[in-house]
PDB file of N, CA and C in Angstrom:
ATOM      1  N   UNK A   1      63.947-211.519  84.413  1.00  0.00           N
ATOM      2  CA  UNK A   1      64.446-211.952  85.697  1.00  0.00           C
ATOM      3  C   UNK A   1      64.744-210.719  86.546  1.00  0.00           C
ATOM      4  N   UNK A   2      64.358-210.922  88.020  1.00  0.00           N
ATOM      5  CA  UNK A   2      64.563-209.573  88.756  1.00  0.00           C
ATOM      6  C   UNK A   2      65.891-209.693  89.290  1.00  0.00           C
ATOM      7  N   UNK A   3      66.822-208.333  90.088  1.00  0.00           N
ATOM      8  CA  UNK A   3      67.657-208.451  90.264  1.00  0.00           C
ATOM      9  C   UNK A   3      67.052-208.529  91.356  1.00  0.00           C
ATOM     10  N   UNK A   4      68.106-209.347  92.575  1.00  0.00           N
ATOM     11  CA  UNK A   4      68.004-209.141  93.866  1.00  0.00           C
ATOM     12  C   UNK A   4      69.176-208.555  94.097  1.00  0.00           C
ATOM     13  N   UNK A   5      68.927-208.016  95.876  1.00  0.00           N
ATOM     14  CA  UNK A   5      70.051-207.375  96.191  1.00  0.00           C
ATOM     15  C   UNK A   5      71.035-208.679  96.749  1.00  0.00           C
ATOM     16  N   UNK A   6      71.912-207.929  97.360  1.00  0.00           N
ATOM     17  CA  UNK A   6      73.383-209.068  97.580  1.00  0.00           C
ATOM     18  C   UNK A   6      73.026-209.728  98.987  1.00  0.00           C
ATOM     19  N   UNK A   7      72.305-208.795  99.886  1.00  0.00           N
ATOM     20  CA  UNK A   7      71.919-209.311 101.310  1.00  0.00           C
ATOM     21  C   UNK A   7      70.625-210.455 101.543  1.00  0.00           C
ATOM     22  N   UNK A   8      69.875-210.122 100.433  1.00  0.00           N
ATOM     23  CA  UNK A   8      68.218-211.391 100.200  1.00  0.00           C
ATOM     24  C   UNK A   8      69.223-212.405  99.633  1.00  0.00           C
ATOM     25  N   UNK A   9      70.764-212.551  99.481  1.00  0.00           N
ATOM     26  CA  UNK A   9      70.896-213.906  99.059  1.00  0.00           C
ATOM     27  C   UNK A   9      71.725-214.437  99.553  1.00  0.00           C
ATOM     28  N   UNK A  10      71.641-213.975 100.989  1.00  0.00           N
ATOM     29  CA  UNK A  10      71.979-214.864 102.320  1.00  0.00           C
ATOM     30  C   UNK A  10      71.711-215.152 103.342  1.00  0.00           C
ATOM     31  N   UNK A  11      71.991-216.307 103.854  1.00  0.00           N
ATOM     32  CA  UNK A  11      71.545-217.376 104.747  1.00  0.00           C
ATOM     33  C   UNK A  11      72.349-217.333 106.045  1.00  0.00           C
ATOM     34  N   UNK A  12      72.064-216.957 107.443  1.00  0.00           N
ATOM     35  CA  UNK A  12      72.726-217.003 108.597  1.00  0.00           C
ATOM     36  C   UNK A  12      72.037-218.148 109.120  1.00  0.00           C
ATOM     37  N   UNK A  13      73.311-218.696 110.346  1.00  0.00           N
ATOM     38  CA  UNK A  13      72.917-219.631 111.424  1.00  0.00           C
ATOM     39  C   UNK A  13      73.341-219.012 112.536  1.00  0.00           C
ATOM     40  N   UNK A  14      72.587-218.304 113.192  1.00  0.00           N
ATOM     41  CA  UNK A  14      73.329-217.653 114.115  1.00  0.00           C
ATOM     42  C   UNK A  14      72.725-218.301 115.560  1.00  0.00           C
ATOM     43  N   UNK A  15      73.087-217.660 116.558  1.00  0.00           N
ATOM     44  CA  UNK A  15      72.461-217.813 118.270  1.00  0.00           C
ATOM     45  C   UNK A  15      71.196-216.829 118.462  1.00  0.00           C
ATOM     46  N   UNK A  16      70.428-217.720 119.101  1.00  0.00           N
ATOM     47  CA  UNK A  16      69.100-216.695 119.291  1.00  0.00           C
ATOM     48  C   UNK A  16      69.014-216.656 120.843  1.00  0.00           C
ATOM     49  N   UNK A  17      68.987-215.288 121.050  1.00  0.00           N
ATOM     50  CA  UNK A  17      68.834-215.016 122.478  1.00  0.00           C
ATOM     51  C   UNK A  17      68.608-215.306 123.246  1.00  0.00           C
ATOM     52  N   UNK A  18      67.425-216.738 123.178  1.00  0.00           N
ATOM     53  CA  UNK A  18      66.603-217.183 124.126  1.00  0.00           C
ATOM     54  C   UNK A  18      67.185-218.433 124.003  1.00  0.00           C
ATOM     55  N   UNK A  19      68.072-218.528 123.444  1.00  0.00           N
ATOM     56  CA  UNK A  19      68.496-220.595 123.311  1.00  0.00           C
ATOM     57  C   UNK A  19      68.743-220.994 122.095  1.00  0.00           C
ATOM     58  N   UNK A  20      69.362-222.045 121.655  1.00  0.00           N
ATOM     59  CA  UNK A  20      69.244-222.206 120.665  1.00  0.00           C
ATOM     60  C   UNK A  20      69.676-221.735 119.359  1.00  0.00           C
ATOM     61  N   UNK A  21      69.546-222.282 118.262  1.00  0.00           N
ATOM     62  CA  UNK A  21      69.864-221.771 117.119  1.00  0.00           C
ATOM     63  C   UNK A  21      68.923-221.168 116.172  1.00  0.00           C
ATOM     64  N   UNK A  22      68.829-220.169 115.125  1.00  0.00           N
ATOM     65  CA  UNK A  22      68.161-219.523 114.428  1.00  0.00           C
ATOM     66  C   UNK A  22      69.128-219.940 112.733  1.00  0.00           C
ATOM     67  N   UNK A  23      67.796-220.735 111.357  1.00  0.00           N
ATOM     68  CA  UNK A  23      68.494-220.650 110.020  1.00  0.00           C
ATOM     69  C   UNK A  23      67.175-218.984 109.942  1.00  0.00           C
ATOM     70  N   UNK A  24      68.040-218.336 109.195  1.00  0.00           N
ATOM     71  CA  UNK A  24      67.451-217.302 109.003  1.00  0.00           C
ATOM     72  C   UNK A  24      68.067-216.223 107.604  1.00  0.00           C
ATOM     73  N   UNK A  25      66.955-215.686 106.903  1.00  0.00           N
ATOM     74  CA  UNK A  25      67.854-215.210 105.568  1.00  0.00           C
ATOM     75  C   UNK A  25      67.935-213.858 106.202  1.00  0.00           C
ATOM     76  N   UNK A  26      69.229-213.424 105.708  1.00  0.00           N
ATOM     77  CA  UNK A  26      69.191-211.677 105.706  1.00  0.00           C
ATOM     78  C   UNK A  26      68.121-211.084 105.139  1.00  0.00           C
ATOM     79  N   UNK A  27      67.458-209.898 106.120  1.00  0.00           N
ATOM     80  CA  UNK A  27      66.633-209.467 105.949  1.00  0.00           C
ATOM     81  C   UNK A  27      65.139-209.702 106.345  1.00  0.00           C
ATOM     82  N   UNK A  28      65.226-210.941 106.740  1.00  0.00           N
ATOM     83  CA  UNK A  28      64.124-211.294 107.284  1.00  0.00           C
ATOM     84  C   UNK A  28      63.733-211.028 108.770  1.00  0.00           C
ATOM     85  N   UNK A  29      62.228-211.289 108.661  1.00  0.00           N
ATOM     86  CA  UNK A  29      61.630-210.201 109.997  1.00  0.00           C
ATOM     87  C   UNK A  29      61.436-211.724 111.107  1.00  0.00           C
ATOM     88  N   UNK A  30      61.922-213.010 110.476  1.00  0.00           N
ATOM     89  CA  UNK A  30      61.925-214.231 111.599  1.00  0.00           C
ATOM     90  C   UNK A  30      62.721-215.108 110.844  1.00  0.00           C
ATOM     91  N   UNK A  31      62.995-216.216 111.402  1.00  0.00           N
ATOM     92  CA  UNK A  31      64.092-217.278 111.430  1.00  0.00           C
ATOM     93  C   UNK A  31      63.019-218.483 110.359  1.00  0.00           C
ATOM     94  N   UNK A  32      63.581-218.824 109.706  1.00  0.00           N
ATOM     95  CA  UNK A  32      63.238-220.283 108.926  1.00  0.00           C
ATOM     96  C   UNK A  32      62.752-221.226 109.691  1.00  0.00           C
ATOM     97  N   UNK A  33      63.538-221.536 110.473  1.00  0.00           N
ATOM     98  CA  UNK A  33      63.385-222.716 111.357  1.00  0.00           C
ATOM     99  C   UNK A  33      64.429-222.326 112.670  1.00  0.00           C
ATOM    100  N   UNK A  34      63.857-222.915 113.643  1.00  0.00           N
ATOM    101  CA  UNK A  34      64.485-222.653 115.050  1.00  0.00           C
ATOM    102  C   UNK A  34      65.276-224.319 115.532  1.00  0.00           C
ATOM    103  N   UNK A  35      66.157-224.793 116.186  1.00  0.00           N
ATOM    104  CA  UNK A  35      67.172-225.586 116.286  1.00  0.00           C
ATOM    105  C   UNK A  35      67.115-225.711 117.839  1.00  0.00           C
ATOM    106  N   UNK A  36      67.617-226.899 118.268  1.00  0.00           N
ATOM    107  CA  UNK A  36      68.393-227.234 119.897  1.00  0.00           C
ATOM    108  C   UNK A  36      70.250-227.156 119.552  1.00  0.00           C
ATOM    109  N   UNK A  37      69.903-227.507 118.861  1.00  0.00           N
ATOM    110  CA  UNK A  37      71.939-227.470 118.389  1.00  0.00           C
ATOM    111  C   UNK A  37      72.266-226.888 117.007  1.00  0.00           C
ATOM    112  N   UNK A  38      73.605-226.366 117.121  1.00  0.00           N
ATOM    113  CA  UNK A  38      74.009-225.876 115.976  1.00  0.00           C
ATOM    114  C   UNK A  38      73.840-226.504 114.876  1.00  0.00           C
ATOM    115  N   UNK A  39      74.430-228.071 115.363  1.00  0.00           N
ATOM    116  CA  UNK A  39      73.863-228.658 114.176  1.00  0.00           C
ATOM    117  C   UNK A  39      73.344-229.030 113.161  1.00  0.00           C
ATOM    118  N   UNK A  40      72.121-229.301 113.632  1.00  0.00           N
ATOM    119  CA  UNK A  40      70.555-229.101 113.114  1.00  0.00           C
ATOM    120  C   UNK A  40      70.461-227.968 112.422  1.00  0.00           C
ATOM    121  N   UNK A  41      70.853-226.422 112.977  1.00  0.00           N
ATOM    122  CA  UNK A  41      70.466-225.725 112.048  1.00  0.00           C
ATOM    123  C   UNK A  41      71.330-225.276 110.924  1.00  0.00           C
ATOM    124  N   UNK A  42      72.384-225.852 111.380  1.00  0.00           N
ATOM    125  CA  UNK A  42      73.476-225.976 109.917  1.00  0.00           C
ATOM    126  C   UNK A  42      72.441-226.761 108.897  1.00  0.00           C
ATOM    127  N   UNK A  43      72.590-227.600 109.304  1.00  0.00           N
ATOM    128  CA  UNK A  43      72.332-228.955 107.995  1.00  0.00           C
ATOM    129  C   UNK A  43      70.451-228.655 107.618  1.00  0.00           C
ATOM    130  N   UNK A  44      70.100-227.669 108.158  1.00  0.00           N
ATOM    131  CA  UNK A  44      69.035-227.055 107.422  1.00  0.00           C
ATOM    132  C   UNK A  44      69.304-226.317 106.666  1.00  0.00           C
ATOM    133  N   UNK A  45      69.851-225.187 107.323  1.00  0.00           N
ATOM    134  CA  UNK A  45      70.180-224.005 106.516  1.00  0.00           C
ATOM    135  C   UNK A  45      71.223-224.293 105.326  1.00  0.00           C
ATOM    136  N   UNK A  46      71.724-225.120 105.051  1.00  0.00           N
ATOM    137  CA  UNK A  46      73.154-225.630 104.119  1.00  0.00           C
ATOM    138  C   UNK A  46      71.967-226.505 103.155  1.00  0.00           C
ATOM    139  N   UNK A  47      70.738-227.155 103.253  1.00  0.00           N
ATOM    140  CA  UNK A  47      69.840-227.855 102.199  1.00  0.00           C
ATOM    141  C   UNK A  47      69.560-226.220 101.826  1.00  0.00           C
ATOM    142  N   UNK A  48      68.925-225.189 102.634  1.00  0.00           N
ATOM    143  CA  UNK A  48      67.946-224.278 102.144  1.00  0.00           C
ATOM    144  C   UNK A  48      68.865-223.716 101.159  1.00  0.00           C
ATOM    145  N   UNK A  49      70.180-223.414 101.599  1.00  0.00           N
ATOM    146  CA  UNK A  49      71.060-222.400 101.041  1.00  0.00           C
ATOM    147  C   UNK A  49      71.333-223.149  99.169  1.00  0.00           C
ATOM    148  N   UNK A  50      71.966-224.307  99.126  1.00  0.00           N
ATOM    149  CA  UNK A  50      71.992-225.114  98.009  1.00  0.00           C
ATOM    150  C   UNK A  50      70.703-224.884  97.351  1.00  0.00           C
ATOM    151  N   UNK A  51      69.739-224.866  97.413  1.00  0.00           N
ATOM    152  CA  UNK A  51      68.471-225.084  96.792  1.00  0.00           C
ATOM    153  C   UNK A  51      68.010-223.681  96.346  1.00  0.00           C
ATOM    154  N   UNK A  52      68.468-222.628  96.972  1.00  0.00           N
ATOM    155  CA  UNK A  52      68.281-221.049  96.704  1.00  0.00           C
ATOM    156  C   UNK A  52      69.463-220.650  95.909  1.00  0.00           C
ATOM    157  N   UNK A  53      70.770-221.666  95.958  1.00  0.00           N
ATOM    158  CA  UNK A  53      72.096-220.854  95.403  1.00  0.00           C
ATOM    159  C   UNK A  53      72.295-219.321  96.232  1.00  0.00           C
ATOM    160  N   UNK A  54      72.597-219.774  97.377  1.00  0.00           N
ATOM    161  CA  UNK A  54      72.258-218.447  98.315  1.00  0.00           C
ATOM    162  C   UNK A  54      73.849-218.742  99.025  1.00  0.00           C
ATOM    163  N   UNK A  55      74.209-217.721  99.465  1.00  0.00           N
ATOM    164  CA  UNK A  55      75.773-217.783 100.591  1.00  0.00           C
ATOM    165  C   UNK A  55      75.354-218.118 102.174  1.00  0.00           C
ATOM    166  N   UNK A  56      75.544-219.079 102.381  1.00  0.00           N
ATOM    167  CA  UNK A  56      75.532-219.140 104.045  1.00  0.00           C
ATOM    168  C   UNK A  56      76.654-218.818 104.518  1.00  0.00           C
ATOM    169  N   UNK A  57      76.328-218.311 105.976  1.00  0.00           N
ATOM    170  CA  UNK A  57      77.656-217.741 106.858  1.00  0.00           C
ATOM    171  C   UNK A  57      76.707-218.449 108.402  1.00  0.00           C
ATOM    172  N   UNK A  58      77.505-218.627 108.888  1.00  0.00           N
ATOM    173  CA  UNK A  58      77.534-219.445 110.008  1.00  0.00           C
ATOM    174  C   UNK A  58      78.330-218.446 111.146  1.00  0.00           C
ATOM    175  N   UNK A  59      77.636-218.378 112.462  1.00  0.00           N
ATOM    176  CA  UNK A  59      77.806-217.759 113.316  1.00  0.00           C
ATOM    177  C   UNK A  59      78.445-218.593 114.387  1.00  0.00           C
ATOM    178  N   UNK A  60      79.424-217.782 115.526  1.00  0.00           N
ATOM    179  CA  UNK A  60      79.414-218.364 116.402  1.00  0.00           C
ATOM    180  C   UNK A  60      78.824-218.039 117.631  1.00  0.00           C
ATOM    181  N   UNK A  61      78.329-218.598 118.776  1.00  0.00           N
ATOM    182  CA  UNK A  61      77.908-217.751 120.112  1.00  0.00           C
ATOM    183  C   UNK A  61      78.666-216.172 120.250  1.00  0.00           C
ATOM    184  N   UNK A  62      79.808-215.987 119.883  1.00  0.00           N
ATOM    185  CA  UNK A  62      79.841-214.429 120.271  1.00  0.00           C
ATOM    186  C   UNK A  62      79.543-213.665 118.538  1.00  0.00           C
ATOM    187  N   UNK A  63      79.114-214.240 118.121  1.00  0.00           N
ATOM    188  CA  UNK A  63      78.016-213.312 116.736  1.00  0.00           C
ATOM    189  C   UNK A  63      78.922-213.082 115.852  1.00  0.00           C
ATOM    190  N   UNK A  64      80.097-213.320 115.453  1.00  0.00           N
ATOM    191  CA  UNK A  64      81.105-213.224 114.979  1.00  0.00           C
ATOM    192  C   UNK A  64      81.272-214.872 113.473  1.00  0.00           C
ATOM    193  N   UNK A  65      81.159-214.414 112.566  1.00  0.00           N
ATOM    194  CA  UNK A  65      81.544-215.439 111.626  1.00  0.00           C
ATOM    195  C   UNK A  65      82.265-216.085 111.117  1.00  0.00           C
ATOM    196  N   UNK A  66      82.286-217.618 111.658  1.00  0.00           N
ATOM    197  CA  UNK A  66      82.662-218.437 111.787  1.00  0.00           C
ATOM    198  C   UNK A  66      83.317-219.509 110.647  1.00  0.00           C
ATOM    199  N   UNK A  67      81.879-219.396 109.644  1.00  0.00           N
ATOM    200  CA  UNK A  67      82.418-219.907 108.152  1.00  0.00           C
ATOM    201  C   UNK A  67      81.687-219.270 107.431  1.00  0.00           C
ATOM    202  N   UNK A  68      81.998-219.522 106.367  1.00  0.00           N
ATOM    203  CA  UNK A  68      81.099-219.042 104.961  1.00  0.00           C
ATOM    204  C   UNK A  68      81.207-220.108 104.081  1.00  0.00           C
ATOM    205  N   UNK A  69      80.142-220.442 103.438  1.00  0.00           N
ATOM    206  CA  UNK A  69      79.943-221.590 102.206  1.00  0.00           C
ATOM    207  C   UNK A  69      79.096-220.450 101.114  1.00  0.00           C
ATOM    208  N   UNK A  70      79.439-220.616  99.739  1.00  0.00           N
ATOM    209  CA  UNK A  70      79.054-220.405  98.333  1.00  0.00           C
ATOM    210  C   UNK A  70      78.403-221.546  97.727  1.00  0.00           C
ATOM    211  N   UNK A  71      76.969-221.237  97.674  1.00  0.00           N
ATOM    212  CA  UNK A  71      75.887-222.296  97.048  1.00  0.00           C
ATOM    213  C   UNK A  71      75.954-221.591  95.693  1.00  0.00           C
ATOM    214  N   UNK A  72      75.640-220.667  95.434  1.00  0.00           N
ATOM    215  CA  UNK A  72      75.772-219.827  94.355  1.00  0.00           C
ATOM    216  C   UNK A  72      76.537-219.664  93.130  1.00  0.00           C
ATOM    217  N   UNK A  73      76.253-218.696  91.785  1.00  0.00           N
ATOM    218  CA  UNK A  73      76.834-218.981  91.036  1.00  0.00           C
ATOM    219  C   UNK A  73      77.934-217.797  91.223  1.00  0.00           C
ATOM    220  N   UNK A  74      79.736-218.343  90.753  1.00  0.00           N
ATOM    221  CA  UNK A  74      80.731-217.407  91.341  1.00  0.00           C
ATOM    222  C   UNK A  74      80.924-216.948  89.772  1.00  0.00           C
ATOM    223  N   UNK A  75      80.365-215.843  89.396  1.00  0.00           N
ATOM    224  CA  UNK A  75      81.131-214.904  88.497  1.00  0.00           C
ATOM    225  C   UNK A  75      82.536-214.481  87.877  1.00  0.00           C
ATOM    226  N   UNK A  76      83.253-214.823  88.604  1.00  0.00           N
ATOM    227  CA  UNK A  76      84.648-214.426  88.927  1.00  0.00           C
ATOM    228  C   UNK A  76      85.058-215.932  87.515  1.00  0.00           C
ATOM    229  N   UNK A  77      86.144-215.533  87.161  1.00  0.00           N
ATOM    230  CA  UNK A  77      86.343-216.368  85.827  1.00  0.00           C
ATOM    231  C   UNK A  77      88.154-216.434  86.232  1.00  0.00           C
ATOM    232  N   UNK A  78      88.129-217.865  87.193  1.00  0.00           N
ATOM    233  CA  UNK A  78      89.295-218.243  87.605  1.00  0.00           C
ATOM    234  C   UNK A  78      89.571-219.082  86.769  1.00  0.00           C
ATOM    235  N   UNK A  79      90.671-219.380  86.233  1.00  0.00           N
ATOM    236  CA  UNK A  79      91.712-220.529  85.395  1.00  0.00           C
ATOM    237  C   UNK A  79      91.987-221.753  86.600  1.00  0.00           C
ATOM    238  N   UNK A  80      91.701-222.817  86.170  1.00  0.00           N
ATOM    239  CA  UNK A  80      92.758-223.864  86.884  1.00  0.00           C
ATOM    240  C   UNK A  80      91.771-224.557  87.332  1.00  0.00           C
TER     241      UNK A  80
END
């Protein structure tokens, strides 16, 4: 199994310049899919992210992050 780095295993929804919304993975040279509303490209990017076990972070219009969701597996070995 290869390692990936920490940034190929995440998922933005951010604002795209021209309108609209962008699901798009870090690192990538274009967007997954392009959106009319945030919406839409949440509830894309939140199937893609689950299905990759990938971290989405969610943007707001001033580019600043808004939420974060963990599809992924959490390492961390919490009690309770």
């Amino acid at each position: 199994m290869t390692n990936k780095s920490s940034s190929s295993n995440i998922r933005f929804v951010q604002p795209n310049p021209q309108g609209g919304w962008d699901n798009k993975k870090a690192g990538a040279g274009r967007a997954a899919s392009h959106h009319d509303t945030k919406k839409e490209a949440i509830d894309t990017a939140r199937g893609m992210s689950q299905r990759e076990g990938s971290e989405l972070k969610i943007k707001n219009l001033d580019g600043k992050i808004a939420q974060s969701d963990s599809h992924g597996h959490d390492p961390r070995n919490i009690p309770g």
